[in-house]
C-alpha atoms as a PDB file:
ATOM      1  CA  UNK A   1       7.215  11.019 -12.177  1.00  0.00           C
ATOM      2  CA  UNK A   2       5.773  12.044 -15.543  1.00  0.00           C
ATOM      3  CA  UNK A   3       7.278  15.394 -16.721  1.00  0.00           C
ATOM      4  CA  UNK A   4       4.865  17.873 -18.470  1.00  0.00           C
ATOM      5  CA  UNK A   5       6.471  21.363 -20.471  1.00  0.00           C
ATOM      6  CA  UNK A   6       5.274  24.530 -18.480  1.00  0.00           C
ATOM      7  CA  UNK A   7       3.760  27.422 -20.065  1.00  0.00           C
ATOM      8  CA  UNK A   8       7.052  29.014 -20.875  1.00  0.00           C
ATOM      9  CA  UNK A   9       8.909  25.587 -21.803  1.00  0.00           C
ATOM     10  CA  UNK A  10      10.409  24.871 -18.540  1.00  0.00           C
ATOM     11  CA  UNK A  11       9.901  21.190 -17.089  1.00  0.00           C
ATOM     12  CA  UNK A  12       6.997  20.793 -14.805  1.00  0.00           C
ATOM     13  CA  UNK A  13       7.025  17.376 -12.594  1.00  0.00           C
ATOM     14  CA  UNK A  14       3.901  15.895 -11.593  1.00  0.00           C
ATOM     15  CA  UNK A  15       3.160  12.575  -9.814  1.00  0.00           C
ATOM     16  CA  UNK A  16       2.071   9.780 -11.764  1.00  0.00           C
ATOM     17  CA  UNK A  17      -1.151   8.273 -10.024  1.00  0.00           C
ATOM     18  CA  UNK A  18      -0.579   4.376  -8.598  1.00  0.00           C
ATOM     19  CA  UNK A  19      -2.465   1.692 -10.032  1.00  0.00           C
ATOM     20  CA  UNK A  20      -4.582   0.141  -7.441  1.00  0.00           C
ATOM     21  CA  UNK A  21      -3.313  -3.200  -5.923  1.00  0.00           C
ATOM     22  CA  UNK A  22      -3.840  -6.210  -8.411  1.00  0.00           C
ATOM     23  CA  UNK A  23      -4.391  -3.920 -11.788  1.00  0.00           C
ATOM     24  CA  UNK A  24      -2.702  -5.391 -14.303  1.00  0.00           C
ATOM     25  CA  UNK A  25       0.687  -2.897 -14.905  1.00  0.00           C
ATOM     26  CA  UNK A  26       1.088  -1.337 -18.099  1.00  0.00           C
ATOM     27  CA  UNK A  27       4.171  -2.633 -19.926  1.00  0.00           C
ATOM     28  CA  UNK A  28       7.456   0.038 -20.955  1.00  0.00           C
ATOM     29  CA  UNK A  29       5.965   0.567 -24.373  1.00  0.00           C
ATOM     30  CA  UNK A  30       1.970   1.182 -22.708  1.00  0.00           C
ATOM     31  CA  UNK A  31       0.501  -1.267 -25.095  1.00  0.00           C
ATOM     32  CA  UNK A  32      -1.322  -3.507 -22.464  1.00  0.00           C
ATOM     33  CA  UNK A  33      -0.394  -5.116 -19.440  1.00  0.00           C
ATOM     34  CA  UNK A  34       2.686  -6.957 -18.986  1.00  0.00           C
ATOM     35  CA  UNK A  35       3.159 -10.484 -18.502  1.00  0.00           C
ATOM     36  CA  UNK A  36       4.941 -11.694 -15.236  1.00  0.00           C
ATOM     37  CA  UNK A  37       8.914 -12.326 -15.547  1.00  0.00           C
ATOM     38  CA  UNK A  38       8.294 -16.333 -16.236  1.00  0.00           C
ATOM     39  CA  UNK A  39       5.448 -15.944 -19.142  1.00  0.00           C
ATOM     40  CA  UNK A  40       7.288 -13.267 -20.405  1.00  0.00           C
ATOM     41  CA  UNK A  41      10.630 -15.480 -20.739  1.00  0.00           C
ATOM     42  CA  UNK A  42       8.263 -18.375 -21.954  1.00  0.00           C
ATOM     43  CA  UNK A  43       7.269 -16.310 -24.121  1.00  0.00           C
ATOM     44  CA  UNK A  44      10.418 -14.866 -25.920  1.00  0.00           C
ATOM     45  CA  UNK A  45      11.656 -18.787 -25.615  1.00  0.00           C
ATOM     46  CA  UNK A  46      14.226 -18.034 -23.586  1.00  0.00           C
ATOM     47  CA  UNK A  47      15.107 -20.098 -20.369  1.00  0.00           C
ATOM     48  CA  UNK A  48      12.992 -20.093 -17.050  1.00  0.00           C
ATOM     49  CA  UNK A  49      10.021 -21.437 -18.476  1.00  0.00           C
ATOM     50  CA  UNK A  50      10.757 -25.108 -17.535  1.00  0.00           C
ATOM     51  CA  UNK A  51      13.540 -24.963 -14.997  1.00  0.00           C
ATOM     52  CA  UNK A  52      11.135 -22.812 -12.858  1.00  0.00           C
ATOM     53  CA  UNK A  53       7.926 -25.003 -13.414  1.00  0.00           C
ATOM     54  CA  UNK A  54      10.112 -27.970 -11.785  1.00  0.00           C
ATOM     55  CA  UNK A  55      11.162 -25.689  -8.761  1.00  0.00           C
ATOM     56  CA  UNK A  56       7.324 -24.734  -8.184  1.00  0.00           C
ATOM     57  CA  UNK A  57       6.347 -28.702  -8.516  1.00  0.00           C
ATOM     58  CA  UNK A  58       8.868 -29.667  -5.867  1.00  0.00           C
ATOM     59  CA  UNK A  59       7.917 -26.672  -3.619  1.00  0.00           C
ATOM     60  CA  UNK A  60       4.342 -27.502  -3.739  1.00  0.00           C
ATOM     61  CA  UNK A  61       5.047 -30.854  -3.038  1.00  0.00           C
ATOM     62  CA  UNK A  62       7.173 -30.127  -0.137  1.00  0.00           C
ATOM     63  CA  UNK A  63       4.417 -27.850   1.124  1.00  0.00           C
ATOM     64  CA  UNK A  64       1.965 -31.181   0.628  1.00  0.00           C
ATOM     65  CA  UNK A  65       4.688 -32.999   2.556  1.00  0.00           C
ATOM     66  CA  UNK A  66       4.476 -30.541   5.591  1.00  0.00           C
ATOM     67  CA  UNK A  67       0.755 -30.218   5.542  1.00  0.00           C
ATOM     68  CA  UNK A  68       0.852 -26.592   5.149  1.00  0.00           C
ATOM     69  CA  UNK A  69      -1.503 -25.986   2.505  1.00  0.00           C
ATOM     70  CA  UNK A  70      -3.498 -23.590   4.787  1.00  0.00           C
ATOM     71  CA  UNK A  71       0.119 -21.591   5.590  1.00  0.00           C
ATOM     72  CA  UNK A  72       0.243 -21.111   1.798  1.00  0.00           C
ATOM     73  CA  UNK A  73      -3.423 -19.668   1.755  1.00  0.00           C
ATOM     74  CA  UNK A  74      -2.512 -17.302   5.339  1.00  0.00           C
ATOM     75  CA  UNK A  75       1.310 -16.068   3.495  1.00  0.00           C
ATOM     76  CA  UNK A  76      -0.871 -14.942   0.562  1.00  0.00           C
ATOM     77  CA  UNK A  77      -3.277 -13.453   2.480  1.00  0.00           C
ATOM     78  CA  UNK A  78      -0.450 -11.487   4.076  1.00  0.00           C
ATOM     79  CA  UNK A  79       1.061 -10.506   1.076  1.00  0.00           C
ATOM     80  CA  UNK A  80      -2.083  -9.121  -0.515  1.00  0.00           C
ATOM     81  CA  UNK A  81      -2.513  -7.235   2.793  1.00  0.00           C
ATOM     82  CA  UNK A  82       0.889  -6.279   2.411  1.00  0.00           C
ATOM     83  CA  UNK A  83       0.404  -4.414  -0.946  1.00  0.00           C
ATOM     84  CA  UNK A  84      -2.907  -3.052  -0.241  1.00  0.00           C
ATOM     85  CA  UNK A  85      -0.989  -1.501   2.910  1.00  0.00           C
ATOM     86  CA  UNK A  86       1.710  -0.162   1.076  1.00  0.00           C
ATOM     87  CA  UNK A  87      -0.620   0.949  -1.813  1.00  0.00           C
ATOM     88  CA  UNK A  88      -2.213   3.081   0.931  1.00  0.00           C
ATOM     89  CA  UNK A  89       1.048   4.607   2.185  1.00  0.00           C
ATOM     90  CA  UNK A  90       1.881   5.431  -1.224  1.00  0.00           C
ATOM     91  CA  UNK A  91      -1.079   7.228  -1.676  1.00  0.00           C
ATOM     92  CA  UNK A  92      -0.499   9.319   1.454  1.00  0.00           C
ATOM     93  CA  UNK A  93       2.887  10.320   0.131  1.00  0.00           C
ATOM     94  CA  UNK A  94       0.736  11.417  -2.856  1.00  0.00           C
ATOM     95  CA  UNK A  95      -1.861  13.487  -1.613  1.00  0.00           C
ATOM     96  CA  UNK A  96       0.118  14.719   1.169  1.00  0.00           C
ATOM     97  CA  UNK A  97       3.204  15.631  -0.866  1.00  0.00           C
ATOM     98  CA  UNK A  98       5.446  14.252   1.282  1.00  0.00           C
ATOM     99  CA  UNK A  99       7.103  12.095  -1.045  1.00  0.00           C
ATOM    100  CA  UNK A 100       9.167  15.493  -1.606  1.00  0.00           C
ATOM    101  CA  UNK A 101      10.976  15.538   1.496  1.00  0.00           C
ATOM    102  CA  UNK A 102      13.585  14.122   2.390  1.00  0.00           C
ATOM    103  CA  UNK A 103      13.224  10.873   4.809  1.00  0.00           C
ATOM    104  CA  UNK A 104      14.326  12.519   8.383  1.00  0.00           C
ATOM    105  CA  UNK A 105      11.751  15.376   7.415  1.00  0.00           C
ATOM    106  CA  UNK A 106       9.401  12.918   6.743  1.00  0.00           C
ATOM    107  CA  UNK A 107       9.718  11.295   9.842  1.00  0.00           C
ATOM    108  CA  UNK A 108       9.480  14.764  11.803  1.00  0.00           C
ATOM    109  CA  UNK A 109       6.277  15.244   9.959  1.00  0.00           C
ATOM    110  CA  UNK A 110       5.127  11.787  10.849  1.00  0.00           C
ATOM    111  CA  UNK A 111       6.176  11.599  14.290  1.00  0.00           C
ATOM    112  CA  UNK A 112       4.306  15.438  14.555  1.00  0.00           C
ATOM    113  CA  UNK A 113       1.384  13.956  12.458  1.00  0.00           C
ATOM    114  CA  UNK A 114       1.032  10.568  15.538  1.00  0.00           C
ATOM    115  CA  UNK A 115       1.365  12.837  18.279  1.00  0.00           C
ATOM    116  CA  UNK A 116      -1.057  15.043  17.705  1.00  0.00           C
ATOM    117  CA  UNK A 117      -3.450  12.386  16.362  1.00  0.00           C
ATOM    118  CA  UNK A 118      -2.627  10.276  19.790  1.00  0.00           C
ATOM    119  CA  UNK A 119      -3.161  13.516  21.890  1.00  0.00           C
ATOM    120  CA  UNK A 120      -6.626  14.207  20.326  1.00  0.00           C
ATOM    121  CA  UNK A 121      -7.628  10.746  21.118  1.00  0.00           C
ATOM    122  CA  UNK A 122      -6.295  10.706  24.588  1.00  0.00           C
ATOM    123  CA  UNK A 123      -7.992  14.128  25.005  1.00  0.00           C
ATOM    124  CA  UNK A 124     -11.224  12.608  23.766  1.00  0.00           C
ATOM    125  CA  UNK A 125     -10.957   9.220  25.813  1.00  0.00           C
ATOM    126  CA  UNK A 126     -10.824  11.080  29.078  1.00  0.00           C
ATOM    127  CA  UNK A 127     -13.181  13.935  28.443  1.00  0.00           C
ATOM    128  CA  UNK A 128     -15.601  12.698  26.094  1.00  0.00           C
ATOM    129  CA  UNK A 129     -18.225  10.897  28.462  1.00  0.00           C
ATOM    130  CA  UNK A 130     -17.613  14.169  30.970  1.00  0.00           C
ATOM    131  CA  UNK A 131     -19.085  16.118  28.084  1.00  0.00           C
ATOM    132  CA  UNK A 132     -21.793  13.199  27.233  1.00  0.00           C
ATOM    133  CA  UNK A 133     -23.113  13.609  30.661  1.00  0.00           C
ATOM    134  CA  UNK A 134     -23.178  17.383  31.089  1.00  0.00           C
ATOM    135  CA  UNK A 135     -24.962  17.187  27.734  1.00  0.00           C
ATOM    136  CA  UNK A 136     -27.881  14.402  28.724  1.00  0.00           C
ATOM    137  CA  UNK A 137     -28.406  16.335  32.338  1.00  0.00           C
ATOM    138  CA  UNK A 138     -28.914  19.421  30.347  1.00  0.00           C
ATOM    139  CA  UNK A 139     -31.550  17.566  28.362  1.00  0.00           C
ATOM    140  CA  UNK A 140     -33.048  15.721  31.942  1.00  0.00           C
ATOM    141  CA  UNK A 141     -32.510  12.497  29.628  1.00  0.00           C
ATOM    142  CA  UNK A 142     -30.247  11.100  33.210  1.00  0.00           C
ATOM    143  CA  UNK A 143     -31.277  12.604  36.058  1.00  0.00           C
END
């Protein structure tokens, strides 16, 4: 949340917008993007750099040992789906304003939201090709 001074001075909140999945992030200071944690501490010169690089080589080696190179391709498949998923639900918080409530009256809402959605479906399902039918006799397309 971003906060904005009102007309008369008071603090007005409004919701930051969400980068979309796989933008680079801004960094604390919003000079660029930031680096990820390793290149970061590679960066400074502090630890990680090399203790983590031999912990990735024996992973990926392990993963050659299996024969799971495709799992490696399907897990980040799943994770990209994942965020792109979650991205979405944050957006719906967003535009819905329901990342105000609290999380039992955002469940309510939800629950509401999927029944009525299911219902109209249902409703739809069973009466739709009634109402297809009616409508192509009326226009002695079926006789």
């Amino acid at each position: 949340m971003s906060a904005f001074s009102g007309e008369n001075g008071e603090a007005v909140c409004v919701p930051a917008v969400l980068p979309a999945p796989g933008a680079p992030r801004a960094s604390r200071t919003g000079r660029g993007a930031s680096l990820p944690p390793a290149a970061a501490a590679r960066a400074r010169g502090g630890a990680g750099g090399g203790r983590s690089r031999q912990r990735r080589s024996r992973l990926r080696s392990a993963w050659a040992r299996r024969g799971a190179a495709g799992g490696r391709e399907s897990a980040m498949a799943l994770g990209s789906a994942w965020k792109q998923m979650s991205w979405l639900y944050y957006q719906y918080l967003l535009v819905t304003a329901l990342y105000m409530l609290e999380p039992w009256e955002r469940t309510v809402f939800n629950s509401m939201l999927v029944s009525i959605v299911g219902m109209a479906l249902y409703t739809g399902y069973v009466f739709m090709p009634q109402h297809i039918m009616a409508i192509l006799h009326y226009f002695e397309i079926v006789q």
